[in-house]
Protein backbone atom coordinates (compact mmCIF):
# COMPACT_ATOMS: atom_id res chain seq x y z
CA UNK A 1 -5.57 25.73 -50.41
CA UNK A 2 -4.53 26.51 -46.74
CA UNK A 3 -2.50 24.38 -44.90
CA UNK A 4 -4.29 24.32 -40.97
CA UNK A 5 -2.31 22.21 -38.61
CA UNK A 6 -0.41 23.96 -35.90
CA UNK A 7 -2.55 26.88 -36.38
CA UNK A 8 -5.53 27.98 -33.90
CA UNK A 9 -8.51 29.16 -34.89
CA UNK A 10 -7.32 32.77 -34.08
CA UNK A 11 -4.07 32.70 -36.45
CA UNK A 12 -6.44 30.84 -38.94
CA UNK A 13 -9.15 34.02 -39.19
CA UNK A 14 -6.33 36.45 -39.63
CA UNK A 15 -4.62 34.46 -42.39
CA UNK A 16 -7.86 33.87 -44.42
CA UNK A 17 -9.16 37.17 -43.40
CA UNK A 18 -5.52 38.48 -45.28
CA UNK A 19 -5.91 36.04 -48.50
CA UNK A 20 -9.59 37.19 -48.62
CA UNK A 21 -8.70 40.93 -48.62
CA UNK A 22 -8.06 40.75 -52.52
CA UNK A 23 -11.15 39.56 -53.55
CA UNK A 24 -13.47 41.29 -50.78
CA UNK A 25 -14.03 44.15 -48.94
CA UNK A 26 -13.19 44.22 -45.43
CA UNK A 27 -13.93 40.12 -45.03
CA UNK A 28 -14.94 39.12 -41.76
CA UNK A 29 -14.37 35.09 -40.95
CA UNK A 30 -15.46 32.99 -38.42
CA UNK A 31 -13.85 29.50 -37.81
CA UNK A 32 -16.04 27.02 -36.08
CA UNK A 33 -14.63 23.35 -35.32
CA UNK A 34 -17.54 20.81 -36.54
CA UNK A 35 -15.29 18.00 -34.97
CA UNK A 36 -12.29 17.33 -32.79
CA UNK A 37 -9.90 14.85 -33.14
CA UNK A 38 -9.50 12.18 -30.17
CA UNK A 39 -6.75 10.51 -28.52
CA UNK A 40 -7.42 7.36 -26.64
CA UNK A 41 -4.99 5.74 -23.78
CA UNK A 42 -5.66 2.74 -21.59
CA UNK A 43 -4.84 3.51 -17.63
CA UNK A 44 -4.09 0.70 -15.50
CA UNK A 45 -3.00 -0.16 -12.06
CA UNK A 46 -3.59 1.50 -8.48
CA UNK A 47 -6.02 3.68 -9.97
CA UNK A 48 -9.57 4.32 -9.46
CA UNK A 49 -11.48 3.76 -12.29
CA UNK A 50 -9.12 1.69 -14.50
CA UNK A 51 -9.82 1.18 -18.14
CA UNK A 52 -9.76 2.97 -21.85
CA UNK A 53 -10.25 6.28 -22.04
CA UNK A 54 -11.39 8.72 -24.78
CA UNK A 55 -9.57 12.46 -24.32
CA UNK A 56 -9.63 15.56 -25.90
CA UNK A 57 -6.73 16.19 -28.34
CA UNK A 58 -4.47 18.08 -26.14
CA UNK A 59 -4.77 15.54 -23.28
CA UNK A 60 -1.40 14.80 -20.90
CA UNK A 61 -0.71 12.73 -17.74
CA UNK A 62 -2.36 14.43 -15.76
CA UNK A 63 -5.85 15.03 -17.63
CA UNK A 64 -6.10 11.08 -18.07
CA UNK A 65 -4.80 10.35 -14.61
CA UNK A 66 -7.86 12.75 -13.41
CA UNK A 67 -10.64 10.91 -15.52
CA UNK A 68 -9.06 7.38 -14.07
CA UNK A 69 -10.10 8.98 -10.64
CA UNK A 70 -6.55 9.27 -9.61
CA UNK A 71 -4.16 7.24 -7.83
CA UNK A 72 -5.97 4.59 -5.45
CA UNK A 73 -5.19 4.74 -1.48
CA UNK A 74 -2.17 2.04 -1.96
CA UNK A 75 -1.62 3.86 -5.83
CA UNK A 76 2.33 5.24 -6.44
CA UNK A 77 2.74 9.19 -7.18
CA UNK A 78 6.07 9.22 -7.58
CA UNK A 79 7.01 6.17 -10.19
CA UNK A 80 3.76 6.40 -12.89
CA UNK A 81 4.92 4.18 -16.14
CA UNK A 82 4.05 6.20 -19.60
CA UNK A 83 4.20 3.47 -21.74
CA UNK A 84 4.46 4.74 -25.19
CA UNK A 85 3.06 3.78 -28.35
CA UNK A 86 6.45 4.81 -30.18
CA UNK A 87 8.62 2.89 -27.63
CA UNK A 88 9.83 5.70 -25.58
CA UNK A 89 8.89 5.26 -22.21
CA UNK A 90 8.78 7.10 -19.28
CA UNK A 91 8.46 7.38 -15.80
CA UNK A 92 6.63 9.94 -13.89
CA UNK A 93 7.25 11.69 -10.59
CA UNK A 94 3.64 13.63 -9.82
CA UNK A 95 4.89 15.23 -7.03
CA UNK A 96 6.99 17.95 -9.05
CA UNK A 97 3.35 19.44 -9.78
CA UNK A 98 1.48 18.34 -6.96
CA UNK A 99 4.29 20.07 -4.34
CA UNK A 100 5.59 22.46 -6.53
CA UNK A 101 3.45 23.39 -9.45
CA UNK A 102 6.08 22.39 -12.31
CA UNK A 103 4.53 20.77 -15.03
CA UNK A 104 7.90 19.70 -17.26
CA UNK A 105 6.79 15.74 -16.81
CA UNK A 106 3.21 16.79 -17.71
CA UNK A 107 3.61 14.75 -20.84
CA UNK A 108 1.46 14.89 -23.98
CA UNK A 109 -0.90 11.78 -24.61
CA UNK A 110 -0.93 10.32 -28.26
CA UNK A 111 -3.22 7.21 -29.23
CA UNK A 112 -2.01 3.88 -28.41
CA UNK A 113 -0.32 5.17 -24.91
CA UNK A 114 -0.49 3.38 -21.80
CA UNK A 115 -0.01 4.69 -18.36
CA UNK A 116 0.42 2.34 -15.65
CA UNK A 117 0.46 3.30 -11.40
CA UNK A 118 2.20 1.23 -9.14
CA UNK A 119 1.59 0.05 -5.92
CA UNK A 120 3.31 2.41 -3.79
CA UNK A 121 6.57 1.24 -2.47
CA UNK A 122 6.79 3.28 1.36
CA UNK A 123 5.56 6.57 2.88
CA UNK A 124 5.21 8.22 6.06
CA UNK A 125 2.00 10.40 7.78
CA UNK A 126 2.66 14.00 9.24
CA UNK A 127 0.53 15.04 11.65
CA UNK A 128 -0.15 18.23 14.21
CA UNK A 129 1.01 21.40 13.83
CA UNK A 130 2.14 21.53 10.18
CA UNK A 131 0.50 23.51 7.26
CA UNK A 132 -0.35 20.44 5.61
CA UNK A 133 -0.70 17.10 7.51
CA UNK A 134 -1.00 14.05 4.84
CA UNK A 135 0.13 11.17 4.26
CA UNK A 136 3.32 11.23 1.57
CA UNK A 137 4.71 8.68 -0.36
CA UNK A 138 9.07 8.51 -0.17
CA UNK A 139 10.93 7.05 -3.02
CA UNK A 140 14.18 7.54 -0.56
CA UNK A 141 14.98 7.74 2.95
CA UNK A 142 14.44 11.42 4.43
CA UNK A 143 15.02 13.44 7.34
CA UNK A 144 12.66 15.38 10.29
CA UNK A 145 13.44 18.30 8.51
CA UNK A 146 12.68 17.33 4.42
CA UNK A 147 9.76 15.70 6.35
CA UNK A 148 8.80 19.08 7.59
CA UNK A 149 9.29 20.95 4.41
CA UNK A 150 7.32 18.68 2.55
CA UNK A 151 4.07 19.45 4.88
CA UNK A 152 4.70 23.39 4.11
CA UNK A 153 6.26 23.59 7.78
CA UNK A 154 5.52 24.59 11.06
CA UNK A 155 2.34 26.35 11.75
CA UNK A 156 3.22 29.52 14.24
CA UNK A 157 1.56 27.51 17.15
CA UNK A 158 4.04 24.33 16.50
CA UNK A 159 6.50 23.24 18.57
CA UNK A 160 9.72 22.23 16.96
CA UNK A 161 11.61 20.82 20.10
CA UNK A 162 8.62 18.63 20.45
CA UNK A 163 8.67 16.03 17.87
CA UNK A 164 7.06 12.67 18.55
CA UNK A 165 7.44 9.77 15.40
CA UNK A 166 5.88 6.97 16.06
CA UNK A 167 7.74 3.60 14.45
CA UNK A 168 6.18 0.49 13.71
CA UNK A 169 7.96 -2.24 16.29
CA UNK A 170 7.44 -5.31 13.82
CA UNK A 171 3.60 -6.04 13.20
CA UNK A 172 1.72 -5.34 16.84
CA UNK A 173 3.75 -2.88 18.51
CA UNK A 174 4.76 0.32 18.30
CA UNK A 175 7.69 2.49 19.83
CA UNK A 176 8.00 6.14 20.14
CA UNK A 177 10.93 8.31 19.20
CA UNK A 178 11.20 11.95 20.21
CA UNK A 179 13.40 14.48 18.08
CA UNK A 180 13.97 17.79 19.00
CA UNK A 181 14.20 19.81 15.05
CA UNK A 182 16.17 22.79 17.28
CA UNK A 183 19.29 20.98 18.45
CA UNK A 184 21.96 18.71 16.79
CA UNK A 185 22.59 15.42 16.86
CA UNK A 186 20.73 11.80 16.13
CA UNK A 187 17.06 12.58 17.38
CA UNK A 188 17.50 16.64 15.44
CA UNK A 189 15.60 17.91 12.69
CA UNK A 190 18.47 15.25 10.76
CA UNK A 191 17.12 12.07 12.36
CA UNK A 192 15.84 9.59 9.31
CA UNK A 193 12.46 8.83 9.05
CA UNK A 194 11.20 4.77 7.18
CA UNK A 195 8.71 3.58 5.96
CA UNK A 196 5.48 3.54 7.99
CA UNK A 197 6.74 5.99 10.22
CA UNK A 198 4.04 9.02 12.05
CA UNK A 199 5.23 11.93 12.89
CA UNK A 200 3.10 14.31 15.16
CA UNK A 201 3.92 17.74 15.84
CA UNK A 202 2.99 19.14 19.02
């Protein structure tokens, strides 16, 4: 009898292969999986294609937020709810591995598991001369210059004194505020951007 779980098919070979030895020469195995085990989660929400899902045995957030289509246009990135079958809930900021590849609240997936995507609450658009203009979703107020940072900066034909963000003036109107990102003060790369808020870069 050999116990298999936690093994892969690799470590399995050699340790059979071993235990073979004695009764064999030079045994040569080959492990071949007839069936794999399933986990199934129900996504819900702002997504794309809500619903139950049947995943591979390794799945995490992000495999089952991929076959749900993703986040809708009005979905949240920054607060998905891992509801878990044990209890221990979650939530989930995406943009740690969307912005900067870390994959810590990549979570395992387990049967039962629910994962739920919010509306999301505010975000800006960054347009121009930036490495990556998008619109991104804020979870607090920040500045020009986190604003900048997040859309990879400044591409080597931007203008930083230049600034324009366009603020929504109640629900017809709009206003324009310039900010200069090279000098100090209230409209400098510190000015604080809301919700709603475009900023172009010349």
């Amino acid at each position: 009898q050999v116990v298999v779980s936690g093994k892969t098919r690799g470590q399995l070979a050699e340790e059979l292969t071993a235990r073979l030895a004695a009764f064999y020469v030079e045994p040569r195995v080959v492990i071949e999986l007839l069936r794999q085990q399933t986990v199934e989660v129900f996504v819900s929400g702002s997504v794309v294609r809500p619903g139950r899902l049947t995943l591979p045995p390794n799945a995490t957030v992000l495999t089952a937020l991929h076959a749900a289509g993703g986040p809708s246009d009005t979905g949240s990135y920054r607060h998905v709810k891992l509801l878990r079958a044990d209890g221990k809930d979650a939530e989930i900021d995406l943009y740690d591995f969307l912005m900067y590849g870390r994959r810590g609240a990549d979570e395992a997936l387990t049967t039962g598991d629910r994962l739920f995507v919010p509306s999301l609450r505010s975000e800006i658009g960054i347009a121009g001369s930036v490495r990556r203009p998008a619109r991104y979703e804020i979870d607090q107020p920040i500045t020009v210059a986190e604003a900048l940072e997040m859309a990879s900066g400044l591409r080597p034909d931007g203008y930083a004194a230049g600034i324009e963000v366009w603020r929504p003036s109640g629900h017809a109107a709009w206003s324009l505020v310039r900010a200069d990102a090279t000098s100090a003060g209230q409209s400098s790369a510190e000015m604080e951007l809301r919700d709603g808020d475009l900023v172009g870069m010349l």
